[in-house]
N, C-alpha and C. Protein backbone atom coordinates (compact mmCIF):
# COMPACT_ATOMS: atom_id res chain seq x y z
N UNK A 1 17.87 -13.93 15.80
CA UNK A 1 17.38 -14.79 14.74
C UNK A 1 17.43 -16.23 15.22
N UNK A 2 16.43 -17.14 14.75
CA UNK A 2 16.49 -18.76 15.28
C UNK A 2 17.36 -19.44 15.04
N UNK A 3 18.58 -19.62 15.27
CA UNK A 3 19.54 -20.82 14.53
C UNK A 3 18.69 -21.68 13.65
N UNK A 4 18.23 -21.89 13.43
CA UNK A 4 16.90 -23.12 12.28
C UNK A 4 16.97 -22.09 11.25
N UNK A 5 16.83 -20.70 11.45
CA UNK A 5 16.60 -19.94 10.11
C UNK A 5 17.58 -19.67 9.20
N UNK A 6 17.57 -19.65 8.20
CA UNK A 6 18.83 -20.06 7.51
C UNK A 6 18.61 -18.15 7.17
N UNK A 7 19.81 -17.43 7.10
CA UNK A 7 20.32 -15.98 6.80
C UNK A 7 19.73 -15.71 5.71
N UNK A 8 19.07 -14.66 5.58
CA UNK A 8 18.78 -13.93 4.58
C UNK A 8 19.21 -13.87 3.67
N UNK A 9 19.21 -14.29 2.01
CA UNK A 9 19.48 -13.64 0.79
C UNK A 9 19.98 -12.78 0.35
N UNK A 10 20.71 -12.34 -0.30
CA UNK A 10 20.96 -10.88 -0.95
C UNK A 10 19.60 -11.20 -2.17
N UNK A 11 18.88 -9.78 -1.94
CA UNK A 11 18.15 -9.35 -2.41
C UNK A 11 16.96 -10.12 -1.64
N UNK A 12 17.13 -10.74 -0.57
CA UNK A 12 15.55 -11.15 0.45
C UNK A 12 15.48 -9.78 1.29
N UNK A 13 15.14 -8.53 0.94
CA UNK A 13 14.30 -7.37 1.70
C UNK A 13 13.60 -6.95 0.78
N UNK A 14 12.93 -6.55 1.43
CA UNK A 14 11.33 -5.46 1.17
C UNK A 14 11.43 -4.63 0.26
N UNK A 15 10.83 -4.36 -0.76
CA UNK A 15 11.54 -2.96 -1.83
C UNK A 15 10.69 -1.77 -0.65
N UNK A 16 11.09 -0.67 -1.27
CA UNK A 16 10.63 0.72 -0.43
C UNK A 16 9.62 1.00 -1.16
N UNK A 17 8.66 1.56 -0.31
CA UNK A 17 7.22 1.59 -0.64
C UNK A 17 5.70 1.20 0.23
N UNK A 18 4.93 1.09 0.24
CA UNK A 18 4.07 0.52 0.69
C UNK A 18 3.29 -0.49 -0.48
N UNK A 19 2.05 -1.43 0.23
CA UNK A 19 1.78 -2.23 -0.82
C UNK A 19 0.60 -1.48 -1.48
N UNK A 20 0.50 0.05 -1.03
CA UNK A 20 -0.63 0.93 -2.07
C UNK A 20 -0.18 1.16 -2.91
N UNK A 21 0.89 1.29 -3.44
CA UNK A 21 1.76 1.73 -4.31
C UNK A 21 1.73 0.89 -5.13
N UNK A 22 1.23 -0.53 -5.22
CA UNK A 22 0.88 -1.35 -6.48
C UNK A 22 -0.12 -1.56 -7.40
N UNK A 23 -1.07 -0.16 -6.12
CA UNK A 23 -2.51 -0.13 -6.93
C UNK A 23 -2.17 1.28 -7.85
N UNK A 24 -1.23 1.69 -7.35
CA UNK A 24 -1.20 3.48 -8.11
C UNK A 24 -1.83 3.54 -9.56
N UNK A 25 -1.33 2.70 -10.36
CA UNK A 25 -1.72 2.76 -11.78
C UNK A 25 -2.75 1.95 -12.16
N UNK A 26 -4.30 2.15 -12.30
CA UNK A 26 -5.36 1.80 -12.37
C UNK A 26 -5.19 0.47 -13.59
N UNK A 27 -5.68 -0.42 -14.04
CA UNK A 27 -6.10 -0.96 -14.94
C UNK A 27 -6.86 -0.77 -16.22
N UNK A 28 -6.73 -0.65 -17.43
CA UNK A 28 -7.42 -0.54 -18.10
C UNK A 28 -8.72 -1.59 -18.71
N UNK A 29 -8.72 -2.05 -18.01
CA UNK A 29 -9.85 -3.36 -18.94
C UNK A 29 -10.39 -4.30 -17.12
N UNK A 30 -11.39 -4.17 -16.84
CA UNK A 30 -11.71 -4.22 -15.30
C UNK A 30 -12.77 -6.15 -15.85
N UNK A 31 -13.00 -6.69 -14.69
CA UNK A 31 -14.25 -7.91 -14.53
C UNK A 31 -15.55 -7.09 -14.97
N UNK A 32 -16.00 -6.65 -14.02
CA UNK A 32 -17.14 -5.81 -13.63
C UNK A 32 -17.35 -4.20 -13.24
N UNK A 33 -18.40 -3.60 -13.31
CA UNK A 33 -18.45 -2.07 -13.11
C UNK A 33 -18.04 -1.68 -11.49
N UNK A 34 -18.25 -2.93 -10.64
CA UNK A 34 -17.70 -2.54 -9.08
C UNK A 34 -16.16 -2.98 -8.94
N UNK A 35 -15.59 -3.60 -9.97
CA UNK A 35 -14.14 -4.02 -9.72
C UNK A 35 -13.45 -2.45 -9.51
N UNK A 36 -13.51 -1.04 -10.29
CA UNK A 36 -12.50 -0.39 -10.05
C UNK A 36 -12.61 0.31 -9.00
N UNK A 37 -13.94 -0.28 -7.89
CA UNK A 37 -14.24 0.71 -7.19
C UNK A 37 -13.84 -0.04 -5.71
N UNK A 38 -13.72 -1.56 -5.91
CA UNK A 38 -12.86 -2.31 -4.66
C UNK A 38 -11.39 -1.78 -5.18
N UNK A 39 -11.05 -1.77 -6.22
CA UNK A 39 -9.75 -1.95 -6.67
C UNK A 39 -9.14 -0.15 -5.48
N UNK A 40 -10.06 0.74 -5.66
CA UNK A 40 -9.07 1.98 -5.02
C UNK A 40 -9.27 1.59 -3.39
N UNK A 41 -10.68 0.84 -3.42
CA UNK A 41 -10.98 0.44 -1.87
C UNK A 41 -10.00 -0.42 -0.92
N UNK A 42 -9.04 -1.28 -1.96
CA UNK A 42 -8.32 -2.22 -1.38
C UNK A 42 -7.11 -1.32 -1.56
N UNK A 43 -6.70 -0.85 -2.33
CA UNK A 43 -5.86 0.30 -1.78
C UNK A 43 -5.90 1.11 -0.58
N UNK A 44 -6.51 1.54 -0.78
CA UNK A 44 -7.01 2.62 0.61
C UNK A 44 -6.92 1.66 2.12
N UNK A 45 -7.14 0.49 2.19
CA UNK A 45 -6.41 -0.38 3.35
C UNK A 45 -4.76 -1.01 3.51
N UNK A 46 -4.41 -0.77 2.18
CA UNK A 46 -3.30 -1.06 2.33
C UNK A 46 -2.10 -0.02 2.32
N UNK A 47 -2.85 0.99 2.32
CA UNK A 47 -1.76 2.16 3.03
C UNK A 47 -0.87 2.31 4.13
N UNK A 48 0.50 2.27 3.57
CA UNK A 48 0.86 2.45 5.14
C UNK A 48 1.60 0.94 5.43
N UNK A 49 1.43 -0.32 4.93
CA UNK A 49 1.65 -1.28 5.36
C UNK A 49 2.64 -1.91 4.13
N UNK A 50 3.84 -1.80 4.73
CA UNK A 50 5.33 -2.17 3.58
C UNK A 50 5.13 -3.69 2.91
N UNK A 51 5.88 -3.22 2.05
CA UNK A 51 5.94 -3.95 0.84
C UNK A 51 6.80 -5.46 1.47
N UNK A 52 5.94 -6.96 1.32
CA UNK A 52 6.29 -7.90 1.57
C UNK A 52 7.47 -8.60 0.99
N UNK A 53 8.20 -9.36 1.70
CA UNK A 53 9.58 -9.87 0.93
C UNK A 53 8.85 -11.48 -0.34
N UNK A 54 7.75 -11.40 0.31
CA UNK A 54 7.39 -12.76 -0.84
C UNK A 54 6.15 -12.74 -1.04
N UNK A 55 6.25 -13.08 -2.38
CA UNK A 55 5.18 -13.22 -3.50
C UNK A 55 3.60 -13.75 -3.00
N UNK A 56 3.31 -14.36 -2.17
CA UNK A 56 2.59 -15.17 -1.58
C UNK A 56 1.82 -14.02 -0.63
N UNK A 57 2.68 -13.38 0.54
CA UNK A 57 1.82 -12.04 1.27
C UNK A 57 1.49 -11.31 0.26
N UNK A 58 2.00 -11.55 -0.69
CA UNK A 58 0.99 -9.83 -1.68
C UNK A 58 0.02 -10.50 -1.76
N UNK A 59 -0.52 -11.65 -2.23
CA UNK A 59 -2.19 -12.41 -2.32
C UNK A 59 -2.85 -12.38 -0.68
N UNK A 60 -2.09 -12.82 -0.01
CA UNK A 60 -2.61 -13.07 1.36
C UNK A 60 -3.29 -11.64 2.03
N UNK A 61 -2.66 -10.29 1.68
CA UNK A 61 -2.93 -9.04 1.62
C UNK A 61 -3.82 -9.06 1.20
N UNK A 62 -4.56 -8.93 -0.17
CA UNK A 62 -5.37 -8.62 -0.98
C UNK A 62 -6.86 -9.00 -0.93
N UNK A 63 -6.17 -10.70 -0.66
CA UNK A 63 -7.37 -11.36 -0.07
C UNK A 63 -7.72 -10.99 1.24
N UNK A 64 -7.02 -10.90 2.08
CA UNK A 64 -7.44 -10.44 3.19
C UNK A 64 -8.66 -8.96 3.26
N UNK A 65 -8.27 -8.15 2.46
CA UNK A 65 -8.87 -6.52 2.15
C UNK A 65 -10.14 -6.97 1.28
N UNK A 66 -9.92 -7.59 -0.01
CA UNK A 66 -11.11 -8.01 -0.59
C UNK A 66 -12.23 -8.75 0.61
N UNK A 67 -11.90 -9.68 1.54
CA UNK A 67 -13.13 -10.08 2.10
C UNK A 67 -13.29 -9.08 3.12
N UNK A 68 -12.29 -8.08 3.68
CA UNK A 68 -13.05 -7.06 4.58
C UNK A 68 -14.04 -6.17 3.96
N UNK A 69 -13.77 -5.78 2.58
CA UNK A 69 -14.73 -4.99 2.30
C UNK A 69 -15.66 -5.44 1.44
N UNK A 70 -15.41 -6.77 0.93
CA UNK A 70 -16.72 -7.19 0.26
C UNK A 70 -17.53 -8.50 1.24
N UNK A 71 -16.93 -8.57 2.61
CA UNK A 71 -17.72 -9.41 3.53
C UNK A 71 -17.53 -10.60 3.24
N UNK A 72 -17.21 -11.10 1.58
CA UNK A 72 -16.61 -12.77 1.43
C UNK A 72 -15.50 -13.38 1.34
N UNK A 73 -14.89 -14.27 1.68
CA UNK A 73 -13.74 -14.58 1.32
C UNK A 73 -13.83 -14.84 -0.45
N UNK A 74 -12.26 -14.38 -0.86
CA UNK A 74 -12.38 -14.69 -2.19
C UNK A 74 -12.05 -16.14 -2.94
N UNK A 75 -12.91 -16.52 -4.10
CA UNK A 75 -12.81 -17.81 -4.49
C UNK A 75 -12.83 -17.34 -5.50
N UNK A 76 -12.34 -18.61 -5.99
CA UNK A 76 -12.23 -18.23 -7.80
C UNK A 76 -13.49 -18.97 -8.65
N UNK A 77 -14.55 -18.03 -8.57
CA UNK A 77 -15.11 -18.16 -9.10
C UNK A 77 -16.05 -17.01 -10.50
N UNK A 78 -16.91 -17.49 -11.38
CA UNK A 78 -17.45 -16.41 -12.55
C UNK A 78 -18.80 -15.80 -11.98
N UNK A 79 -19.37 -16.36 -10.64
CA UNK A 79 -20.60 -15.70 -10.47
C UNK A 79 -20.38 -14.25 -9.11
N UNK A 80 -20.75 -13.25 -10.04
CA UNK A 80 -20.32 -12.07 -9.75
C UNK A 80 -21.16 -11.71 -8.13
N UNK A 81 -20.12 -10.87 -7.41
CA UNK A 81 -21.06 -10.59 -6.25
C UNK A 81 -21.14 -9.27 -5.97
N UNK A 82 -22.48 -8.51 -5.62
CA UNK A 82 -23.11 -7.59 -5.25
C UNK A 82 -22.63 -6.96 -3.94
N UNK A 83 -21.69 -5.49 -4.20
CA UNK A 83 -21.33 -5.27 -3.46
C UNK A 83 -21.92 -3.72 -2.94
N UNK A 84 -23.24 -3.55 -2.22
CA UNK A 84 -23.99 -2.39 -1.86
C UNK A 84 -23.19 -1.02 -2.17
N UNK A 85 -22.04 -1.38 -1.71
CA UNK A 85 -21.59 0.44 -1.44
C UNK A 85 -20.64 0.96 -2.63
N UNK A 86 -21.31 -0.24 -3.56
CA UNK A 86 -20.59 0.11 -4.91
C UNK A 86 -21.52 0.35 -5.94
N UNK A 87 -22.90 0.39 -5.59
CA UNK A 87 -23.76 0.46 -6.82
C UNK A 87 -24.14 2.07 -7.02
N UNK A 88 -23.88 2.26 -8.40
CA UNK A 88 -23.92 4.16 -8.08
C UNK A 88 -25.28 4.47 -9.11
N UNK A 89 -25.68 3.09 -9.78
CA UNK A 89 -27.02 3.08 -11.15
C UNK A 89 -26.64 3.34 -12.27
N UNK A 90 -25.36 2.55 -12.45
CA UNK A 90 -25.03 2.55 -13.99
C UNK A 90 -25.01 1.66 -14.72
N UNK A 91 -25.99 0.34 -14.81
CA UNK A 91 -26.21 -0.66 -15.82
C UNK A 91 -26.17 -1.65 -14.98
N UNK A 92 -26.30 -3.15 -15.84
CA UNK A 92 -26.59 -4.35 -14.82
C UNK A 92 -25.71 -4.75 -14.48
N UNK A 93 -24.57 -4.62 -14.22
CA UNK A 93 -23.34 -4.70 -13.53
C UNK A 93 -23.09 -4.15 -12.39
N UNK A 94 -23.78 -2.94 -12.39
CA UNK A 94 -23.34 -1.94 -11.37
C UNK A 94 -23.55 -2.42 -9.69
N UNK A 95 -22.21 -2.27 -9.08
CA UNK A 95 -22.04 -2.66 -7.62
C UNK A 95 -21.30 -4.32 -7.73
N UNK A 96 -21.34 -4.55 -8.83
CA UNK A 96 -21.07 -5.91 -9.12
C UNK A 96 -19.32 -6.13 -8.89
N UNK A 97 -18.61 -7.12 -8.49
CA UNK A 97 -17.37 -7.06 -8.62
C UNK A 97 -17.18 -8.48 -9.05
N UNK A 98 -16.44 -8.98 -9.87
CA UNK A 98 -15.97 -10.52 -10.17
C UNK A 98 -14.45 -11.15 -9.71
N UNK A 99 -14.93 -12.18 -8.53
CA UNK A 99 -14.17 -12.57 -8.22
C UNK A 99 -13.08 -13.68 -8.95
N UNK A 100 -13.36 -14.07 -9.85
CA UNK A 100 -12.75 -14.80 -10.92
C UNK A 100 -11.48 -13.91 -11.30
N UNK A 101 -12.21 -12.81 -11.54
CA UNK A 101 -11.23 -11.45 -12.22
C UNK A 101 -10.02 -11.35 -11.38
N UNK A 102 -10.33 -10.79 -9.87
CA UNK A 102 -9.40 -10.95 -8.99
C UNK A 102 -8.23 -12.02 -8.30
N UNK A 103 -8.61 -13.19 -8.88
CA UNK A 103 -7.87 -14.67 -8.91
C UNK A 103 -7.09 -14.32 -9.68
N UNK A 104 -7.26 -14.18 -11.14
CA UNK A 104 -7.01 -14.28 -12.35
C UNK A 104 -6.04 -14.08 -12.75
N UNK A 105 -6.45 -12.30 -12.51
CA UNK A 105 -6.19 -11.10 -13.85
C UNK A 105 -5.41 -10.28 -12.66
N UNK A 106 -6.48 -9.53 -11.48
CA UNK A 106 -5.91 -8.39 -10.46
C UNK A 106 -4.42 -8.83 -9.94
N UNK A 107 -5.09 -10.03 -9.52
CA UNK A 107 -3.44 -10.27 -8.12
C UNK A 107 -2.53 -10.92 -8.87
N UNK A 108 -2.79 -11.59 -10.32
CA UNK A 108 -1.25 -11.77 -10.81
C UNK A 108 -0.85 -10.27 -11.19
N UNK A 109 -1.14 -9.24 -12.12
CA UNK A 109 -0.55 -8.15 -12.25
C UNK A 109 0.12 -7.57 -10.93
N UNK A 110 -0.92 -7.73 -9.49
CA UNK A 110 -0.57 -6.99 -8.35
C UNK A 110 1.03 -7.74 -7.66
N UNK A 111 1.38 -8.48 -8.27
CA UNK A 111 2.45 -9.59 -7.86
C UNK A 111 3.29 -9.29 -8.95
N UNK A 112 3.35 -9.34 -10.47
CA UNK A 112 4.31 -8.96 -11.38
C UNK A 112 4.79 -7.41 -10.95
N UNK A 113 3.98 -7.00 -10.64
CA UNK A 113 4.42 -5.14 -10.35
C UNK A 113 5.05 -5.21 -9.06
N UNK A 114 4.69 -5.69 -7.81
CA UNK A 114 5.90 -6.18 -6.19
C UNK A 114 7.36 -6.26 -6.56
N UNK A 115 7.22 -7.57 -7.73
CA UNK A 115 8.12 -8.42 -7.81
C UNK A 115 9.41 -7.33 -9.42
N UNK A 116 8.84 -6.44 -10.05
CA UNK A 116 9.34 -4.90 -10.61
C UNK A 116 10.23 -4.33 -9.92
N UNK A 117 9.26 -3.85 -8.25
CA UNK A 117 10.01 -3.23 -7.62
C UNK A 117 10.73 -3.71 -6.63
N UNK A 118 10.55 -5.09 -6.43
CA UNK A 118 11.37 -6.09 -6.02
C UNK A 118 13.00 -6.06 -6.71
N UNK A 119 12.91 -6.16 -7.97
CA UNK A 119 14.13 -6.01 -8.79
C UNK A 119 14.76 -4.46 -8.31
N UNK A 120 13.50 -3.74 -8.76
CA UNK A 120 14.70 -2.58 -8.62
C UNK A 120 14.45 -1.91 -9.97
């Protein structure tokens, strides 16, 4: 360890788990008709890859997966973006995901639920 780094916390480790495990329980009330369909997509990359000691890598995660699979980085914004491999022809939404939503609404819940099993 660096002498500069000051010793670990009690209670500064990782809860057990991976960070898929924060998507397990779907949302009920979504942005758009393509949000629940990044939402299992960004799961499905984060398999496998343990649960961060701070609040900050769970966004840095997310965002990271959201622009791999929707090609943009995420901003917080209301104008929705068209995501091809999500449109299945179910209304004018469809394929659509809102990145506003994901600022918002997704990654604070995805951070209150870390920080759950953070406690314990």
């Amino acid at each position: 360890m660096d002498p500069s780094t000051p010793p670990p916390r009690e209670g500064d480790h990782p809860p057990d788990g991976d960070l898929a495990a924060l998507f397990d329980r779907e949302l009920t009330q979504w942005g758009l008709r393509g949000d629940p369909h990044l939402w299992r997509e960004i799961a499905r990359g984060l398999e496998g890859q343990p649960l961060p000691t701070a609040f900050w890598d769970v966004r840095s995660a997310v965002e990271r997966e959201y622009e791999r699979v929707t090609g943009h980085p995420l901003v917080d914004t209301s104008e929705p973006l068209r995501v091809a491999a999500f449109v299945t022809g179910s209304g004018m939404s469809d394929g659509h995901v809102l990145p506003s939503f994901w600022v918002r609404t997704a990654i604070p819940i995805l951070i209150d639920r870390w920080a759950a099993l953070r406690e314990g």
